[in-house]
C-alpha atoms as a PDB file:
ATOM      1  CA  UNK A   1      14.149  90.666 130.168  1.00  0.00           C
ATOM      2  CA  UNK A   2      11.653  91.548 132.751  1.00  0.00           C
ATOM      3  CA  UNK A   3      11.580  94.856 134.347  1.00  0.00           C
ATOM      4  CA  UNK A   4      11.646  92.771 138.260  1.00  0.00           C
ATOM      5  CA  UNK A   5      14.193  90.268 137.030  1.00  0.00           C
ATOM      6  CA  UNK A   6      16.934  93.397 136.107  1.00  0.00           C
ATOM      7  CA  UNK A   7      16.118  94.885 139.267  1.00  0.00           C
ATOM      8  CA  UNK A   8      16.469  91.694 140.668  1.00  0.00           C
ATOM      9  CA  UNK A   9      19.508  91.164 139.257  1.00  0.00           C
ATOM     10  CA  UNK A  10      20.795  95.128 139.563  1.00  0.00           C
ATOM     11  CA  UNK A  11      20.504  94.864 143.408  1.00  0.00           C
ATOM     12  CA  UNK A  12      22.638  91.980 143.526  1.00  0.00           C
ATOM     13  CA  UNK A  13      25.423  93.689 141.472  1.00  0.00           C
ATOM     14  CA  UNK A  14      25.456  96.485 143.683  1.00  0.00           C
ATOM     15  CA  UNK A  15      25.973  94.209 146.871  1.00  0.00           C
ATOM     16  CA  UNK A  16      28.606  92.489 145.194  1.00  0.00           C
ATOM     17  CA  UNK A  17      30.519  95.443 143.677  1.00  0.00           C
ATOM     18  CA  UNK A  18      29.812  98.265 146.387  1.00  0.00           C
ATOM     19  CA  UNK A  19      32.754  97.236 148.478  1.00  0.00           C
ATOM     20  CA  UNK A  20      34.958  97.064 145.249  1.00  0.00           C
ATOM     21  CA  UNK A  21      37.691  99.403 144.370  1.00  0.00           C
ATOM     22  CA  UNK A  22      37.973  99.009 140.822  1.00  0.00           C
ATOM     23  CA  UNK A  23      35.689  97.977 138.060  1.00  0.00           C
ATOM     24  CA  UNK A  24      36.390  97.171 134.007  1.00  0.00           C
ATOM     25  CA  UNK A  25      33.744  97.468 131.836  1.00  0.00           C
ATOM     26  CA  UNK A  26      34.696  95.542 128.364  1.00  0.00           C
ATOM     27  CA  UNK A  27      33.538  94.921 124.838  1.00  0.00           C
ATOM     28  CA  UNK A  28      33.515  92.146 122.780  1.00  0.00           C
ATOM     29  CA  UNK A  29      31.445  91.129 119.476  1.00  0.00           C
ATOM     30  CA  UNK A  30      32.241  87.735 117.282  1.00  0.00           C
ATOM     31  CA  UNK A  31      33.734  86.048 120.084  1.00  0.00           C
ATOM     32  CA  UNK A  32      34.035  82.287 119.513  1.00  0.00           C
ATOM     33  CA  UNK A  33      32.199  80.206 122.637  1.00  0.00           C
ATOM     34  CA  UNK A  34      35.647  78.718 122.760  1.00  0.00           C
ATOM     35  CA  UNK A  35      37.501  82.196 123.181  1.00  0.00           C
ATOM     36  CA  UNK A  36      34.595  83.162 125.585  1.00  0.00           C
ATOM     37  CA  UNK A  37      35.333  80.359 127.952  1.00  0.00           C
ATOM     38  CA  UNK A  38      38.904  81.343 127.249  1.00  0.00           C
ATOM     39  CA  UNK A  39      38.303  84.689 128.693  1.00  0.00           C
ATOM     40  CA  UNK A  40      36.319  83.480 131.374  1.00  0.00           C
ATOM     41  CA  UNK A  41      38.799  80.734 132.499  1.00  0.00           C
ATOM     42  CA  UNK A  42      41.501  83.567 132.711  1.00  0.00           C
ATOM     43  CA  UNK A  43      39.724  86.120 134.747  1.00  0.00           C
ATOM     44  CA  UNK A  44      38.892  83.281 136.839  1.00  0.00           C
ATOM     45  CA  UNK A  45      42.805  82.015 137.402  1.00  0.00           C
ATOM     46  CA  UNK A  46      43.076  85.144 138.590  1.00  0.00           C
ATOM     47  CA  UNK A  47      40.499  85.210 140.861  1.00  0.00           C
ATOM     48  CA  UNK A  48      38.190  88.023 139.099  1.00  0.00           C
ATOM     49  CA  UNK A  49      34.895  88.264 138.675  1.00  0.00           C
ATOM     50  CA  UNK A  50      33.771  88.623 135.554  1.00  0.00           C
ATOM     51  CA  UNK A  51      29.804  88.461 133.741  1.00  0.00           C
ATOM     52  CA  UNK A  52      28.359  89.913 130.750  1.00  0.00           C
ATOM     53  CA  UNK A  53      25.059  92.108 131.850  1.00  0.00           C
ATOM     54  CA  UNK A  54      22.356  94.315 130.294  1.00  0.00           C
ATOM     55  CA  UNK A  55      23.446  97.633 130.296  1.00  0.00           C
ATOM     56  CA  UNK A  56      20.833  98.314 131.809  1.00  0.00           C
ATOM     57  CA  UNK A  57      21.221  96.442 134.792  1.00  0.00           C
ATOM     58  CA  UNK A  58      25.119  98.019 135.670  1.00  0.00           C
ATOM     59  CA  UNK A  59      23.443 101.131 134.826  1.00  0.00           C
ATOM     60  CA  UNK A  60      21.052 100.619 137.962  1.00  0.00           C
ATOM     61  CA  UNK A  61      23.684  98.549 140.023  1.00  0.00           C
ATOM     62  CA  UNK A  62      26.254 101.957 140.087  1.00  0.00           C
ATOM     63  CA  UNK A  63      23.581 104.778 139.761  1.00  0.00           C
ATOM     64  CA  UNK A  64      24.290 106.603 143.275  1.00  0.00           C
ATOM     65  CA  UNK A  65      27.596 105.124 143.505  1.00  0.00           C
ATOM     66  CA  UNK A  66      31.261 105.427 143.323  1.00  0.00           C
ATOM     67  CA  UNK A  67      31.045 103.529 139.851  1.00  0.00           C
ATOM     68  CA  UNK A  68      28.589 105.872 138.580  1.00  0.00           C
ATOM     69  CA  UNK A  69      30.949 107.134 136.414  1.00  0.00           C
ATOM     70  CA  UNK A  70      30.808 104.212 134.018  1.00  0.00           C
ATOM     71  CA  UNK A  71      27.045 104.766 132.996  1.00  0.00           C
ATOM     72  CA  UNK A  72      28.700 106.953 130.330  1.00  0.00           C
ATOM     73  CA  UNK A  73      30.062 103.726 128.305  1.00  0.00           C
ATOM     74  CA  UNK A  74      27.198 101.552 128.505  1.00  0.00           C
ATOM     75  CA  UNK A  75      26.767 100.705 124.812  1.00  0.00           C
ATOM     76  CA  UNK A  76      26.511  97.470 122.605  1.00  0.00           C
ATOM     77  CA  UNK A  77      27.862  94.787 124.831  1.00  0.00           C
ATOM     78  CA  UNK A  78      29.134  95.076 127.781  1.00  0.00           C
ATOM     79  CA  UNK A  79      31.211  92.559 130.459  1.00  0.00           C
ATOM     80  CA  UNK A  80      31.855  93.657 133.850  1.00  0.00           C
ATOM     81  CA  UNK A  81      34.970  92.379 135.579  1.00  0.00           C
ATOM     82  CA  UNK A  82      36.770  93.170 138.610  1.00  0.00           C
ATOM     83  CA  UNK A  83      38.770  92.196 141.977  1.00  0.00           C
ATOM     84  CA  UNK A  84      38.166  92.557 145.262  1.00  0.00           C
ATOM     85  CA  UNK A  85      41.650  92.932 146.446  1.00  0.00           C
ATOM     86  CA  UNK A  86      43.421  93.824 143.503  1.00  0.00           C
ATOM     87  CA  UNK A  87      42.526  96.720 141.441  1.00  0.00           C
ATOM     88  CA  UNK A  88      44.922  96.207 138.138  1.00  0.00           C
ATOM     89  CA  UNK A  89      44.455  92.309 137.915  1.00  0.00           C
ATOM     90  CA  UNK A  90      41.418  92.805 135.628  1.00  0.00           C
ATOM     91  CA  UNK A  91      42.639  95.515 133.533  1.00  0.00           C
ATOM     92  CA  UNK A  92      45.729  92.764 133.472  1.00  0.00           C
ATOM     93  CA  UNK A  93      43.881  90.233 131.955  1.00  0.00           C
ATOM     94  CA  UNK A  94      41.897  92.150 129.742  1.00  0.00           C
ATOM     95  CA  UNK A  95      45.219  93.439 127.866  1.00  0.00           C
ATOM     96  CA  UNK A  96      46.344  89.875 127.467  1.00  0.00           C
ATOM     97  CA  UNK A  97      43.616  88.917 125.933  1.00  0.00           C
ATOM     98  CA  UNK A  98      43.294  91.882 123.511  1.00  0.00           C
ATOM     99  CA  UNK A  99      46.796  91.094 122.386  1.00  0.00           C
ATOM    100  CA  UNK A 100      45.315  87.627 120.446  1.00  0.00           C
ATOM    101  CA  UNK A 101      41.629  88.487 119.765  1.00  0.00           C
ATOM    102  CA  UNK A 102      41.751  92.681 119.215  1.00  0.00           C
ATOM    103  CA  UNK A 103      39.661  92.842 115.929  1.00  0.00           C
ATOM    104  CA  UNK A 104      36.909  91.128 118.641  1.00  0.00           C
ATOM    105  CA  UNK A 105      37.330  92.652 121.968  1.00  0.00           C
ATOM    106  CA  UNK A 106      38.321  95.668 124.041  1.00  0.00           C
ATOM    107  CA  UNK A 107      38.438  97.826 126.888  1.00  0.00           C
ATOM    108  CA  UNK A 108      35.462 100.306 127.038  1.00  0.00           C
ATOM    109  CA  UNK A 109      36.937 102.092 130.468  1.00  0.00           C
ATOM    110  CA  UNK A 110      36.687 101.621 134.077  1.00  0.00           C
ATOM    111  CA  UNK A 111      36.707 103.552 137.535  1.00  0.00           C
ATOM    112  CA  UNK A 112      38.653 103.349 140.355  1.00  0.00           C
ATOM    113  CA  UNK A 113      37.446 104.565 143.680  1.00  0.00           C
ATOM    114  CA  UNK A 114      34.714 107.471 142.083  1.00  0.00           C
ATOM    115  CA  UNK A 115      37.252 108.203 138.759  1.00  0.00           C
ATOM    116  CA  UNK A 116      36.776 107.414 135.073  1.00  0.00           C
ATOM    117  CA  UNK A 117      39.295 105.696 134.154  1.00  0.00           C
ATOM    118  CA  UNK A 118      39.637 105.488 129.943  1.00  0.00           C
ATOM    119  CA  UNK A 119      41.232 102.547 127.688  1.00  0.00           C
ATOM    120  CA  UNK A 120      44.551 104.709 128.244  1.00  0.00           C
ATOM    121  CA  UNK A 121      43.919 105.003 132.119  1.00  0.00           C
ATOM    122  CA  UNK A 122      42.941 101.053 132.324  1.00  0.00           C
ATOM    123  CA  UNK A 123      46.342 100.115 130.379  1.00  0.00           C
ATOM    124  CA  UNK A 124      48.099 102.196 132.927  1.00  0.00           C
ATOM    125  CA  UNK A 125      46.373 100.547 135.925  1.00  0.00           C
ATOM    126  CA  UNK A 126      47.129  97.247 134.219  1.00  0.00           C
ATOM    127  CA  UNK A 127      51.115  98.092 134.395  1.00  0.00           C
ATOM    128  CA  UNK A 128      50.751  98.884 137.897  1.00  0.00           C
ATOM    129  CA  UNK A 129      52.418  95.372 140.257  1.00  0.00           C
ATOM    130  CA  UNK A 130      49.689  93.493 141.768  1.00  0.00           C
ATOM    131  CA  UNK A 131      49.406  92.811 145.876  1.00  0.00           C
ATOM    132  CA  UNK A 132      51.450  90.296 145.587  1.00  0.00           C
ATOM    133  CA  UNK A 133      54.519  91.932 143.866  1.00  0.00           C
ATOM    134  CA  UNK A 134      54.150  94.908 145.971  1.00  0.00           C
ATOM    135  CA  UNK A 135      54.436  93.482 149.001  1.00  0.00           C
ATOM    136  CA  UNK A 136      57.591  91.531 147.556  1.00  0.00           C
ATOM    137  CA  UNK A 137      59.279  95.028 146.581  1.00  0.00           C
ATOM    138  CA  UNK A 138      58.752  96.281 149.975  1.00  0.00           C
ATOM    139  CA  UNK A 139      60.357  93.327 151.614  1.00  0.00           C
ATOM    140  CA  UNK A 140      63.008  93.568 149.176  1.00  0.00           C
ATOM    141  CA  UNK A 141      63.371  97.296 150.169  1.00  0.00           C
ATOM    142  CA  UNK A 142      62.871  96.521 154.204  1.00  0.00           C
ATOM    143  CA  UNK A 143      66.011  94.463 153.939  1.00  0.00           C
ATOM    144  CA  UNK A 144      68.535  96.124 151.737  1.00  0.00           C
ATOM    145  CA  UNK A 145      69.144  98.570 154.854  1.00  0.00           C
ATOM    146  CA  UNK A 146      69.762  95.133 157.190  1.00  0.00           C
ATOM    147  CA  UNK A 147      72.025  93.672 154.648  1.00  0.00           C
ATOM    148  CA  UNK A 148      73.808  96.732 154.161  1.00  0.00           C
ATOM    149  CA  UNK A 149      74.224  97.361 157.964  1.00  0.00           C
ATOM    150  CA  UNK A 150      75.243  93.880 158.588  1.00  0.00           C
ATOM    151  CA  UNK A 151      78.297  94.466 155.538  1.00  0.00           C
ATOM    152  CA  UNK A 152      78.950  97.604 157.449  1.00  0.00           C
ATOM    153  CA  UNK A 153      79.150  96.193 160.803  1.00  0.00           C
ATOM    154  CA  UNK A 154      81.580  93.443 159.389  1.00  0.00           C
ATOM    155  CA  UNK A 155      84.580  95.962 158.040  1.00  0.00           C
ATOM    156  CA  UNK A 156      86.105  96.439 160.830  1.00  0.00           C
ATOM    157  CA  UNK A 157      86.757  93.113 161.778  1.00  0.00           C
ATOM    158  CA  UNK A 158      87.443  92.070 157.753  1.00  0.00           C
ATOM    159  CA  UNK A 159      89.724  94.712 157.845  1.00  0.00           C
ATOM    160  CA  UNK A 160      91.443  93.781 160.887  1.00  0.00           C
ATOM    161  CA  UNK A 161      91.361  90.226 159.747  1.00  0.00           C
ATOM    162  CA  UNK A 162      93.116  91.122 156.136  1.00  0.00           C
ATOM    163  CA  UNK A 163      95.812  93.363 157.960  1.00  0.00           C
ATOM    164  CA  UNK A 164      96.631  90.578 160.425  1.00  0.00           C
ATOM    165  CA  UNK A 165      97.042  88.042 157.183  1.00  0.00           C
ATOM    166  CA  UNK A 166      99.044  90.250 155.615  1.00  0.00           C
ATOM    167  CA  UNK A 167     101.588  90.357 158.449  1.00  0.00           C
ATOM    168  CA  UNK A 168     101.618  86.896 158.739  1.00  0.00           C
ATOM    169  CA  UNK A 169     102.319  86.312 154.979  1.00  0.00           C
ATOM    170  CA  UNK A 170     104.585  88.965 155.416  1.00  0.00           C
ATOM    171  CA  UNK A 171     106.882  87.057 157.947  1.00  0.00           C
ATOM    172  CA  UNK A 172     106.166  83.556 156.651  1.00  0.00           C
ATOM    173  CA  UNK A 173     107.850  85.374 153.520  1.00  0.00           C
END
């Protein structure tokens, strides 16, 4: 490759991923084209971005960066996926995938926000709920309190209501 064309291509990189909390760096060697596009097609569903560069090129894309961190793993091949909103959905994908095809791809590491993150660290991030389910927990958790203030609320009048029925099944009796 041409010395302008992967600076070319490193500048680019660094526009796109400067901005980015988290990054994945994986490997992968014997790879059908099928189970590529496989790979591809799933990082895409989940709205990642994912490419397979020189190592070279991320090497000059996070030099002075945050994601400077991964220019320790850049070795053999090297794809380089990642979110813009949500840190763990790569790392998600990426431990699907490895459950099917291990013996032909892995995680190499990561970094999120300026830290190294290794294949441990990455399957941790991966466990972590996404945007989505987050902000479903914290709804969840916003109205327990309501519900349980409204059931609170109530008891006095059940209660009033139950003793009042039991008098008058008392006396109907």
């Amino acid at each position: 490759m041409e010395k302008a064309n992967k600076i070319e291509q490193s500048t680019e990189l660094r526009q796109r991923i400067e901005d980015v909390g988290a990054l994945i760096v994986v490997e992968f060697s014997g790879l059908t084209v099928g189970e590529a596009e496989d790979l591809r097609g799933r990082f895409r569903e989940a709205g990642c971005s994912y490419k397979v560069y020189k190592n070279s090129v991320i090497k000059y894309a996070v030099d002075g960066t945050k994601h400077a961190p991964l220019g320790a793993i850049l070795k053999g091949t090297s794809g380089l996926a990642y979110h813009e909103e949500d840190p763990g959905a790569p790392a998600r994908i990426a431990k699907e995938f490895i459950k099917d095809h291990e013996d032909h791809f892995g995680i190499k590491g990561g970094v999120i926000d300026g830290v190294f993150l290794d294949r441990a660290a990455v399957d941790r991030l991966a466990a972590l709920p996404g945007p989505l389910e987050l902000k479903a927990q914290l709804l969840a958790l916003f109205n327990t309190p309501a519900t349980h203030m409204v059931r609170v609320l109530n008891a006095p009048a059940q209660n009033l209501l139950n003793v009042l029925n039991a008098k008058k099944d008392k006396e109907a009796a």
